[in-house]
Each structure stands twice: as C-alpha cells, then as structure tokens.
C-alpha atoms as a PDB file:
ATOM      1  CA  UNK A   1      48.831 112.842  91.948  1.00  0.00           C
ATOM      2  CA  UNK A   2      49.558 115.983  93.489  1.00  0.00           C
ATOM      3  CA  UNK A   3      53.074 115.916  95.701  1.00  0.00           C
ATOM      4  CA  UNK A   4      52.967 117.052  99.323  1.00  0.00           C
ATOM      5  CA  UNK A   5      55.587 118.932 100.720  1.00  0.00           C
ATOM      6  CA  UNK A   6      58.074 117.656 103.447  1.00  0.00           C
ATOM      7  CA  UNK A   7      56.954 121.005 105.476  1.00  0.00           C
ATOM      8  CA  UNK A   8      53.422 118.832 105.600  1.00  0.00           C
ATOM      9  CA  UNK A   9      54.559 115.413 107.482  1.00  0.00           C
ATOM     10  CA  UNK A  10      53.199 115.636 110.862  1.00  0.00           C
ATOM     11  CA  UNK A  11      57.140 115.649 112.055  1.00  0.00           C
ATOM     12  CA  UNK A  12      57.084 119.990 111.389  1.00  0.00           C
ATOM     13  CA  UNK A  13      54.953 121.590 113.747  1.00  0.00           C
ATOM     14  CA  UNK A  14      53.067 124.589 112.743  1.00  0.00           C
ATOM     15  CA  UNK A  15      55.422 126.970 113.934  1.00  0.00           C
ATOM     16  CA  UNK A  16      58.158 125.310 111.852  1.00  0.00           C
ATOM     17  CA  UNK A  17      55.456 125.344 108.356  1.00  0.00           C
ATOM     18  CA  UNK A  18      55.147 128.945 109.778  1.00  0.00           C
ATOM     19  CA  UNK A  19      59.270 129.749 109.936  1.00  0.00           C
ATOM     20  CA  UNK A  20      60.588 128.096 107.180  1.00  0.00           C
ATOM     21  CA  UNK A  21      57.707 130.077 104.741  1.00  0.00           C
ATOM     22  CA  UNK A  22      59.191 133.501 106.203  1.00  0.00           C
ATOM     23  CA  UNK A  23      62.796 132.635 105.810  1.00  0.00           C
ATOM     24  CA  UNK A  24      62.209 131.531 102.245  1.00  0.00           C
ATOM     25  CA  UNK A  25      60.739 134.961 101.447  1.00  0.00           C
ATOM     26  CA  UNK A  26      62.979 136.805 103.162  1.00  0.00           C
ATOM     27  CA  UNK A  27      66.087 134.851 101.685  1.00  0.00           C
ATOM     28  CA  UNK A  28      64.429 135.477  98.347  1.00  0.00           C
ATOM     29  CA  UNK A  29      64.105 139.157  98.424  1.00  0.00           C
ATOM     30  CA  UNK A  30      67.738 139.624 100.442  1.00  0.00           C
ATOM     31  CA  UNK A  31      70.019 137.311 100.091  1.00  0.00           C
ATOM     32  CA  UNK A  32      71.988 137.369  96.663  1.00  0.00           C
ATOM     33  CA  UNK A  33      74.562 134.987  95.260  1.00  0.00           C
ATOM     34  CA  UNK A  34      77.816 136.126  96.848  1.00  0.00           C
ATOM     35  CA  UNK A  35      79.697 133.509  95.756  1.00  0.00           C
ATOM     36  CA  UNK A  36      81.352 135.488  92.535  1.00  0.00           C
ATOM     37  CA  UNK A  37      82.761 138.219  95.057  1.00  0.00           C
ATOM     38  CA  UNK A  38      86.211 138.779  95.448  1.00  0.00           C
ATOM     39  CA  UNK A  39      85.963 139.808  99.010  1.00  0.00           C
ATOM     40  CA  UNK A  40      84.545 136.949 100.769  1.00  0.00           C
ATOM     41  CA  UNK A  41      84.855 138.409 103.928  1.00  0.00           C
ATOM     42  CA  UNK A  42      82.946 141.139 103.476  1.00  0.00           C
ATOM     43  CA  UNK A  43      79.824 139.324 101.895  1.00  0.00           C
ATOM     44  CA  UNK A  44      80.220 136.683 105.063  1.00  0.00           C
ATOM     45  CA  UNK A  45      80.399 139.926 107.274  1.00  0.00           C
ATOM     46  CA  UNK A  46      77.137 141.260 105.716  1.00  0.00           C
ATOM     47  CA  UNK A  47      75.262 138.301 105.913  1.00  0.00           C
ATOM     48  CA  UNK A  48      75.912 137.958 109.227  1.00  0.00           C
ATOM     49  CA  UNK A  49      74.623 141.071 109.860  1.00  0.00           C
ATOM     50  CA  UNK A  50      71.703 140.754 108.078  1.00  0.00           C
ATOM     51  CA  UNK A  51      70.737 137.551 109.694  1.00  0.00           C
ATOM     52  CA  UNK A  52      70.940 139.064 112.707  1.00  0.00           C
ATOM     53  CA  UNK A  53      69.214 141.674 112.217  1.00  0.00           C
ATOM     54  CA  UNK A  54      66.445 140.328 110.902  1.00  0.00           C
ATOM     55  CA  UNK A  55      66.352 137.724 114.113  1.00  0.00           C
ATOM     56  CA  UNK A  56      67.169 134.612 112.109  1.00  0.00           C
ATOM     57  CA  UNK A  57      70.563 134.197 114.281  1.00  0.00           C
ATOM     58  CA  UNK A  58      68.295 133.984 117.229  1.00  0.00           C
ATOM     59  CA  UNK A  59      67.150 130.148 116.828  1.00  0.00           C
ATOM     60  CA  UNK A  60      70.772 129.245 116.272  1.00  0.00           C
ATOM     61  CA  UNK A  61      71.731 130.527 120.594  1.00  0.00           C
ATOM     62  CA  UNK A  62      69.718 129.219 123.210  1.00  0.00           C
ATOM     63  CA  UNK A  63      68.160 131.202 126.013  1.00  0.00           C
ATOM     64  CA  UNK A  64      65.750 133.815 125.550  1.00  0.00           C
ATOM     65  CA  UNK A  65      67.934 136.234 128.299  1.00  0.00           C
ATOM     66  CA  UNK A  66      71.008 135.719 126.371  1.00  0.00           C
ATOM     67  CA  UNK A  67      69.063 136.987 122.834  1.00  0.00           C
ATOM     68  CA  UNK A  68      67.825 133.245 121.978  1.00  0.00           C
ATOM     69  CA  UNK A  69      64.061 132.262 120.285  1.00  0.00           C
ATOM     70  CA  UNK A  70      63.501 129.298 122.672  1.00  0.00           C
ATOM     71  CA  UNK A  71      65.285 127.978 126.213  1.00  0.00           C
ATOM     72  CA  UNK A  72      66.975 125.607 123.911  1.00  0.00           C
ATOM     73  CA  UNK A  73      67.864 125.115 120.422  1.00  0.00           C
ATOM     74  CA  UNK A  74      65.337 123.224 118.373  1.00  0.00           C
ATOM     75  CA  UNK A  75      67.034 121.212 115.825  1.00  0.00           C
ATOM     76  CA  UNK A  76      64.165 120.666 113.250  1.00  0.00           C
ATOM     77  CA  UNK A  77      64.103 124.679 113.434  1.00  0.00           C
ATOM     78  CA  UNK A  78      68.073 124.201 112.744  1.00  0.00           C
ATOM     79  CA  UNK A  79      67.544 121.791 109.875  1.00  0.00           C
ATOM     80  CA  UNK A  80      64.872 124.051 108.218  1.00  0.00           C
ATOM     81  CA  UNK A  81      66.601 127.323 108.040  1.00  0.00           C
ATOM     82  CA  UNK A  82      69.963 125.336 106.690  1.00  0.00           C
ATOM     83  CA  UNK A  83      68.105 123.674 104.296  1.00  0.00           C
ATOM     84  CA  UNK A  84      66.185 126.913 103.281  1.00  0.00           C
ATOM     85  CA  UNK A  85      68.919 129.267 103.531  1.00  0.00           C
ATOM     86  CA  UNK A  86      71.434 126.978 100.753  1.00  0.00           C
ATOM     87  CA  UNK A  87      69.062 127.382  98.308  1.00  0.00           C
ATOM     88  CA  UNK A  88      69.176 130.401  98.001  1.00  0.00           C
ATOM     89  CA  UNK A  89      72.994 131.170  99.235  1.00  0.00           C
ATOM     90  CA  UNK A  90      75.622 128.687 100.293  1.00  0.00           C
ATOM     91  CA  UNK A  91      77.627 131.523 102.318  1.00  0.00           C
ATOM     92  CA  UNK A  92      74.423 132.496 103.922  1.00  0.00           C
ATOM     93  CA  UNK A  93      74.061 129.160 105.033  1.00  0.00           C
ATOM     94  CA  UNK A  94      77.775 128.359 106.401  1.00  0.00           C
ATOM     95  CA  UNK A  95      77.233 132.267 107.699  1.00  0.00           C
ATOM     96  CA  UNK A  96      74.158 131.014 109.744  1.00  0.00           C
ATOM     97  CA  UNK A  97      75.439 127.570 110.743  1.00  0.00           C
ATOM     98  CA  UNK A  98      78.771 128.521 112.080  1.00  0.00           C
ATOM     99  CA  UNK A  99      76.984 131.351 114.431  1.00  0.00           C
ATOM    100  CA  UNK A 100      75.397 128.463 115.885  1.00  0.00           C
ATOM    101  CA  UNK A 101      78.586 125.711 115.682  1.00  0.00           C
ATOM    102  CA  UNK A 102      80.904 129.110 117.105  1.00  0.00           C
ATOM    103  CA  UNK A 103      78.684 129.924 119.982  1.00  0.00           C
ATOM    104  CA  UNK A 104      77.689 126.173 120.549  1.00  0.00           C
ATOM    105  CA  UNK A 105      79.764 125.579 123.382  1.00  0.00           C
ATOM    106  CA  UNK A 106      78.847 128.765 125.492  1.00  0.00           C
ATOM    107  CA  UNK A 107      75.178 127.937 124.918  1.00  0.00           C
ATOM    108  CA  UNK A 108      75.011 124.304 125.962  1.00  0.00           C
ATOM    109  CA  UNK A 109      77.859 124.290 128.896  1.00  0.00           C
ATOM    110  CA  UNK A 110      78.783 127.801 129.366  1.00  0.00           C
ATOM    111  CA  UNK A 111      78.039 129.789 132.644  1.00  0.00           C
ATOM    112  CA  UNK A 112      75.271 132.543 133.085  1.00  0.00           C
ATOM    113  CA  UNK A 113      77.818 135.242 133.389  1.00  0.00           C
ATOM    114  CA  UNK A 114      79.528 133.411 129.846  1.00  0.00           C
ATOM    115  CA  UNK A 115      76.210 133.705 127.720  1.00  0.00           C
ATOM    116  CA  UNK A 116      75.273 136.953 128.689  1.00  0.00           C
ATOM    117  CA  UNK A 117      78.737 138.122 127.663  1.00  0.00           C
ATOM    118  CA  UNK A 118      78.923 136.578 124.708  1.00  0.00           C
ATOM    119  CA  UNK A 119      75.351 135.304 123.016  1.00  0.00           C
ATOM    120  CA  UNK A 120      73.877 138.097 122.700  1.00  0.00           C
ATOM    121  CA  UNK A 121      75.959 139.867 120.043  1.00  0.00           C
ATOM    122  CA  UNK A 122      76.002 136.513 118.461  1.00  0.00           C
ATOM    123  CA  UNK A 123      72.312 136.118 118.219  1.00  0.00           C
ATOM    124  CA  UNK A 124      72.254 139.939 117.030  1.00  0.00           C
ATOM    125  CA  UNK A 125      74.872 139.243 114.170  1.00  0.00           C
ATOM    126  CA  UNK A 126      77.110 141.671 116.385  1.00  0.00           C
ATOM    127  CA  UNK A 127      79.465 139.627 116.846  1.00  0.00           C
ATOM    128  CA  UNK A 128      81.346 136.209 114.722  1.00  0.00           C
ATOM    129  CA  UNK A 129      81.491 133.053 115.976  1.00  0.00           C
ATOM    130  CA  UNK A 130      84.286 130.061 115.507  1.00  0.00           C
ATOM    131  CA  UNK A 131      84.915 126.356 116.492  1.00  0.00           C
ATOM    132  CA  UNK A 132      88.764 125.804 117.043  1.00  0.00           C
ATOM    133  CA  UNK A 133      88.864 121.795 117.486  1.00  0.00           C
ATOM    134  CA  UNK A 134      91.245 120.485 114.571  1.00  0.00           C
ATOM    135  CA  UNK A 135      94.811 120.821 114.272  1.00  0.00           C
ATOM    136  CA  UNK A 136      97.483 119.622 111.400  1.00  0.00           C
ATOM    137  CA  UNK A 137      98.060 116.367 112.979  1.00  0.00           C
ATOM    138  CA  UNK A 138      94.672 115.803 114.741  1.00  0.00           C
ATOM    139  CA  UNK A 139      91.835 116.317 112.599  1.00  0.00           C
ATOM    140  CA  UNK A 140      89.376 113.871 112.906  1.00  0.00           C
ATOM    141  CA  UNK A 141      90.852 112.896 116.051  1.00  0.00           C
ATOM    142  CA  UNK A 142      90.316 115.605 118.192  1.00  0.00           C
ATOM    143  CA  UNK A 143      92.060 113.168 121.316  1.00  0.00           C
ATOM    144  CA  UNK A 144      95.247 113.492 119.390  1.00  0.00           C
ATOM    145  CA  UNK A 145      95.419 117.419 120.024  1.00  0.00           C
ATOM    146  CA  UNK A 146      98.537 118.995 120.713  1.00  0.00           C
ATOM    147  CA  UNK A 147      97.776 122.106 121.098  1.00  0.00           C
ATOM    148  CA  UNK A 148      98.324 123.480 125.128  1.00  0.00           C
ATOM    149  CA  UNK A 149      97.366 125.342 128.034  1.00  0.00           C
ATOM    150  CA  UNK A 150      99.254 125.462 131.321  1.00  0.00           C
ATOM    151  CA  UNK A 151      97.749 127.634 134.288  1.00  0.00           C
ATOM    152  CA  UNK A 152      99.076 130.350 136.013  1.00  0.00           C
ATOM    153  CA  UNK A 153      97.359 131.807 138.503  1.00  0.00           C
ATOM    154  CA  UNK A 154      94.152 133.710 136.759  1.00  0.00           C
ATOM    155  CA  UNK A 155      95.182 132.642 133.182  1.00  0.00           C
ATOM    156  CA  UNK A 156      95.681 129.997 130.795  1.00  0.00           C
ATOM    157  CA  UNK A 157      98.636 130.324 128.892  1.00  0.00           C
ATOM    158  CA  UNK A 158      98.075 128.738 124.845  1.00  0.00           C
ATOM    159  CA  UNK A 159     100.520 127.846 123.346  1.00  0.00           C
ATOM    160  CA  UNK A 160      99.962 125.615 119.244  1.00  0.00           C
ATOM    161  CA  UNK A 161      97.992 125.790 116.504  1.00  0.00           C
ATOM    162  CA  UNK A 162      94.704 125.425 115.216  1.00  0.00           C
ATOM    163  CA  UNK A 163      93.721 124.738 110.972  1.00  0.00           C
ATOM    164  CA  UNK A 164      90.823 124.755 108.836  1.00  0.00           C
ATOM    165  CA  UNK A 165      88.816 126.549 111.235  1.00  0.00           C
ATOM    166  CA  UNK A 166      85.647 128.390 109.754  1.00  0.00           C
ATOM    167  CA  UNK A 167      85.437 131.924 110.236  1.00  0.00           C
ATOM    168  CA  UNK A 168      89.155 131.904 111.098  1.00  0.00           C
ATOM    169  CA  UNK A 169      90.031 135.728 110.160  1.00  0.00           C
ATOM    170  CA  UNK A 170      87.169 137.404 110.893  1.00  0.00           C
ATOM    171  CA  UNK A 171      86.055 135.698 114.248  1.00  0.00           C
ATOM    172  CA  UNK A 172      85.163 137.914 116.960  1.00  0.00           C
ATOM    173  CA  UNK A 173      84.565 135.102 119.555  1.00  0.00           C
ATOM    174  CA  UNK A 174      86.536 131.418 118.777  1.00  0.00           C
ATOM    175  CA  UNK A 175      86.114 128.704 121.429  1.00  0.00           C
ATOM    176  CA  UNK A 176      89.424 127.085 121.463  1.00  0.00           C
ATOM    177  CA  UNK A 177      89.909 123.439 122.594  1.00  0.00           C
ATOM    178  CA  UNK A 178      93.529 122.752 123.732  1.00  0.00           C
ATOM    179  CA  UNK A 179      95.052 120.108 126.097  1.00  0.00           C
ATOM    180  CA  UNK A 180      95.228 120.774 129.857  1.00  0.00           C
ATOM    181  CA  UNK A 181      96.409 117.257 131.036  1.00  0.00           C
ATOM    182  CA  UNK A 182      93.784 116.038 133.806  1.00  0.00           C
ATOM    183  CA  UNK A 183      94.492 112.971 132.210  1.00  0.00           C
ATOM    184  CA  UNK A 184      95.292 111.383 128.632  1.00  0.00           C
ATOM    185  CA  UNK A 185      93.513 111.098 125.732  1.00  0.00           C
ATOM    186  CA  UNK A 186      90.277 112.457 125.388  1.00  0.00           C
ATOM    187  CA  UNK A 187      89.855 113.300 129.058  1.00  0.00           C
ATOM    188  CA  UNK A 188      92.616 116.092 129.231  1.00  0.00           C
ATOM    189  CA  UNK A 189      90.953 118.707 127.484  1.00  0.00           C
ATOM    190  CA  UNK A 190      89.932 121.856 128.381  1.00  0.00           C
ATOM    191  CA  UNK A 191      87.828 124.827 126.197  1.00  0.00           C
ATOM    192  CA  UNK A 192      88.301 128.516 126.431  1.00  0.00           C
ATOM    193  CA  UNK A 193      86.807 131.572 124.699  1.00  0.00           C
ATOM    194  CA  UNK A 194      89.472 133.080 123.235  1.00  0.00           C
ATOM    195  CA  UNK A 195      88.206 136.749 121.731  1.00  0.00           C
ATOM    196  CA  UNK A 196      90.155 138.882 118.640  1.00  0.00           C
ATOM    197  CA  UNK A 197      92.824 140.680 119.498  1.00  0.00           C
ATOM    198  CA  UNK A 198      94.633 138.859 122.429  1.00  0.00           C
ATOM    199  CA  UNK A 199      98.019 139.091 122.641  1.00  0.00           C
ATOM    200  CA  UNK A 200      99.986 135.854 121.470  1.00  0.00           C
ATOM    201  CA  UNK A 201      96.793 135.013 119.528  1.00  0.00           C
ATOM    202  CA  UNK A 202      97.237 135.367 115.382  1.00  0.00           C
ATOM    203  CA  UNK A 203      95.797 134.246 112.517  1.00  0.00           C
ATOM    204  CA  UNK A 204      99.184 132.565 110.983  1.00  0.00           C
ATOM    205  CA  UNK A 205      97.369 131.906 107.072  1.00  0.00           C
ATOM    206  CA  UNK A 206      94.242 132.087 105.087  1.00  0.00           C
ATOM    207  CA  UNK A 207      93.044 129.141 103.279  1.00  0.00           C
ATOM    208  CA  UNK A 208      91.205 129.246  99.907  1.00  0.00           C
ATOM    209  CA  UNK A 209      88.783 126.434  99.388  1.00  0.00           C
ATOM    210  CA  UNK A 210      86.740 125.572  96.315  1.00  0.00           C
ATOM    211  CA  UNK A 211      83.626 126.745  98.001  1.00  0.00           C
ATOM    212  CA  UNK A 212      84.879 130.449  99.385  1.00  0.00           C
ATOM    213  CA  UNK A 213      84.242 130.703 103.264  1.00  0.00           C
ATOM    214  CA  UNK A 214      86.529 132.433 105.674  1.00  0.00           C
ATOM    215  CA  UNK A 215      88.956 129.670 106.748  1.00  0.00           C
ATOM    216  CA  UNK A 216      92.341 130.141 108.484  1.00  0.00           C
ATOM    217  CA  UNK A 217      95.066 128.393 110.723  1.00  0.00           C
ATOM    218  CA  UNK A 218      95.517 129.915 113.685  1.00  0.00           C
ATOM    219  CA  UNK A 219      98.254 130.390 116.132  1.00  0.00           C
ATOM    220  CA  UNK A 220      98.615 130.855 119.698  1.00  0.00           C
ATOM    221  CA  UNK A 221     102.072 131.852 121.362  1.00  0.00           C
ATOM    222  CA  UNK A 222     102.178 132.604 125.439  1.00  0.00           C
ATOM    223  CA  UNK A 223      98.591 133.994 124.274  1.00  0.00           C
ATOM    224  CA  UNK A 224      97.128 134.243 128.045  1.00  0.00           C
ATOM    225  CA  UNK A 225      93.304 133.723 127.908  1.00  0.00           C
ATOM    226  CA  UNK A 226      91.922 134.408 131.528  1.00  0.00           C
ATOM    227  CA  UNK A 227      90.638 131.267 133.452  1.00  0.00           C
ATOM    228  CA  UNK A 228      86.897 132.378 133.847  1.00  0.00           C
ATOM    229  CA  UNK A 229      87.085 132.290 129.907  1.00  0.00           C
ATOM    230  CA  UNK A 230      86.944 128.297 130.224  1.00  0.00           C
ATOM    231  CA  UNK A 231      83.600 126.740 129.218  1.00  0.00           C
ATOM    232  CA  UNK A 232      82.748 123.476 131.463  1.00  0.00           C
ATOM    233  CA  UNK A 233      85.456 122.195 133.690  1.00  0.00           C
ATOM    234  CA  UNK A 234      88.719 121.153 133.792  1.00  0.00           C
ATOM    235  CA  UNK A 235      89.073 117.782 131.683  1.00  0.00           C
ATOM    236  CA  UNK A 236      85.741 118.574 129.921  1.00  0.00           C
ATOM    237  CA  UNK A 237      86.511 120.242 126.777  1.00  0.00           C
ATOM    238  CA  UNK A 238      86.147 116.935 124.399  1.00  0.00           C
ATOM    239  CA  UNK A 239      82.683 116.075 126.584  1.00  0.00           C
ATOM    240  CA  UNK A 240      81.437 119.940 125.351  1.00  0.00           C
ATOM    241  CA  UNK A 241      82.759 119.581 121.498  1.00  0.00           C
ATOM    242  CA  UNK A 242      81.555 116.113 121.212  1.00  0.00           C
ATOM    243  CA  UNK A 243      77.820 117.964 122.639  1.00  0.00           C
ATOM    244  CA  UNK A 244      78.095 121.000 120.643  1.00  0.00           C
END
C-alpha cells in the first residue's frame, strides 16, 4: 500500500503543498551542513541572509507593509518551513525560527511606527533578531525576573542581566523583557527593543552548547533605551512574551 504524505491531509492547503515543495528544493541546492564550522557566527550570519533574500524570512513577520507574506503569521506555514528547513540544516532552522521568535513581539503588539522600523530588515535577513526573557535565577519563570527598568523622563534606564539568549552576540534587534513594577509578579513587566550598540548594553559571555548556535548572557548597566522603544504598555511585557 502506497504511503501518502502528511503534505496530502486535507489540514495543508494548496498553497502550503505549494511552499513547503519550493523550500525543500531550495534548501537542497543552498543550504549546506554548517554544523562542522568553526565560526558559527558567520554560517548563522549567512543563512540569515540567504533566507532573506530568497523571501523565506517573510512568512516568519506579519504585515505585508512591514515586508511580511500574509497580514498575520500562519502557523502551519511556520511548522512546514521548520520542519523542512532541519532536514536539511539545524542552524538554518534555529536561523529561521529565531527571526520569527526575535521579531515576535514587534509583530503581534508593536506599534505601526515599531514594525516599519524594525520588520522589514528582519523579513529581508537585514537585520538579527533576539528574545531576551530568561535570566540566571528566572528561567522558566519568567515572573521571577530581576532584571530592571526605572523611567526617566524619555528613557528607560536597564539595569541586570539576561542568559541563554539565542542570537545573543550577533543580534541586531533583541526585545528585552525587564521589570517595571506596575505591580508584582507577572503583571510588572514591561518589553523594550533594545538595538546593538547602546551604551550600558554588552554582551558579558558566549556560551557553547552541544548543538552550535549563537548564545550569550547579556548585560545591561544604566543602558538607557528610549521609552517609544517599549512594545505594548506599561505592565504588559509577560502578556506579549506569553503571546509571542
């Protein structure tokens, strides 16, 4: 008896059957097994690039003004060019996943002014994307963060530290979750866009991992991160990872 393929359950659509056929080919004839370089940042780098420029990066940012496929993200879409794109290349998978994890935030809960700032150069590969939610005490238990921000006037002032973060290194973009203090727990959180190369902002190590992927712990000092860099409102940065 013949087996069908997954691709033919009436779940897929046929623009899915239709997607997942091109990104197997083109993953075939581009992507090669990086995982035996030295330089892992490089090969994350040029995969980046190359999924951008070949508009993969564009189903993992939503709005087609900002440089998205679709209004919204399509999950199934999501789930199809993961699955597809590990076959062939673990790093080219993390490389595409963590575009859309990085930029998650600004895409679901950011403003207008936000995504066309920022998703663009994601979708385009331009531009690297990171999630800063867990610290060295509060990993799992992103309520337990201890990393700060106190306002002053236009800015937020960090201050703490955030650990195995993805991409940490060679981020451009890193949405950064920190404690505000609206109220406890869960509900005094806050998320900014923090961008590489602001003062007080550092990348304090590098962590190897079995599977190589960019990952750092990061460190913010008096690293002042202007207010209209917040995604959602005050209080509302757990409510945006917990979406994203």
């Amino acid at each position: 008896m013949e087996r069908s393929s997954p691709l033919d359950w009436p779940f897929f659509e046929p623009r899915h059957r239709e997607f997942a056929t091109a990104l197997d080919a083109w993953a075939a004839a581009t992507v090669r097994d990086v995982h035996g370089d030295h330089d892992v940042d490089a090969a994350c780098r040029t995969l980046v690039k190359q999924l951008g420029e070949a508009g993969w990066l564009r189903h993992a940012v939503a709005g087609r003004e900002f440089g998205g496929a679709g209004d919204s993200i399509d999950t199934r879409t999501l789930c199809l060019a993961r699955e597809t794109l590990a076959r062939h290349n673990g790093l080219a998978d993390f490389a595409f996943a963590m575009q859309g994890l990085g930029s998650g935030a600004i895409s679901l809960a950011g403003t207008a002014a936000q995504k066309a700032r920022w998703l663009p150069r994601v979708a385009a590969g331009e531009a690297i994307a990171a999630f800063a939610l867990s610290e060295p005490e509060a990993g799992s238990d992103g309520a337990a963060m201890q990393c700060a921000a106190r306002k002053d006037v236009r800015t937020a002032i960090l201050d703490g530290e955030k650990t195995w973060i993805s991409n940490g290194g060679i981020a451009d973009v890193h949405v950064v979750f920190v404690r505000t203090g609206e109220a406890p727990g869960a509900r005094g959180l806050s998320a900014f866009v923090v961008e590489a190369g602001t003062p007080g902002f550092e990348i304090a190590e590098r962590i190897d991992v079995i599977a190589p992927h960019p990952l750092a712990r990061l460190r913010f000092s008096h690293c002042r991160v202007p207010l209209s860099h917040r995604i959602g409102e005050p209080g509302e940065g757990f409510k945006v990872a917990m979406r994203t």
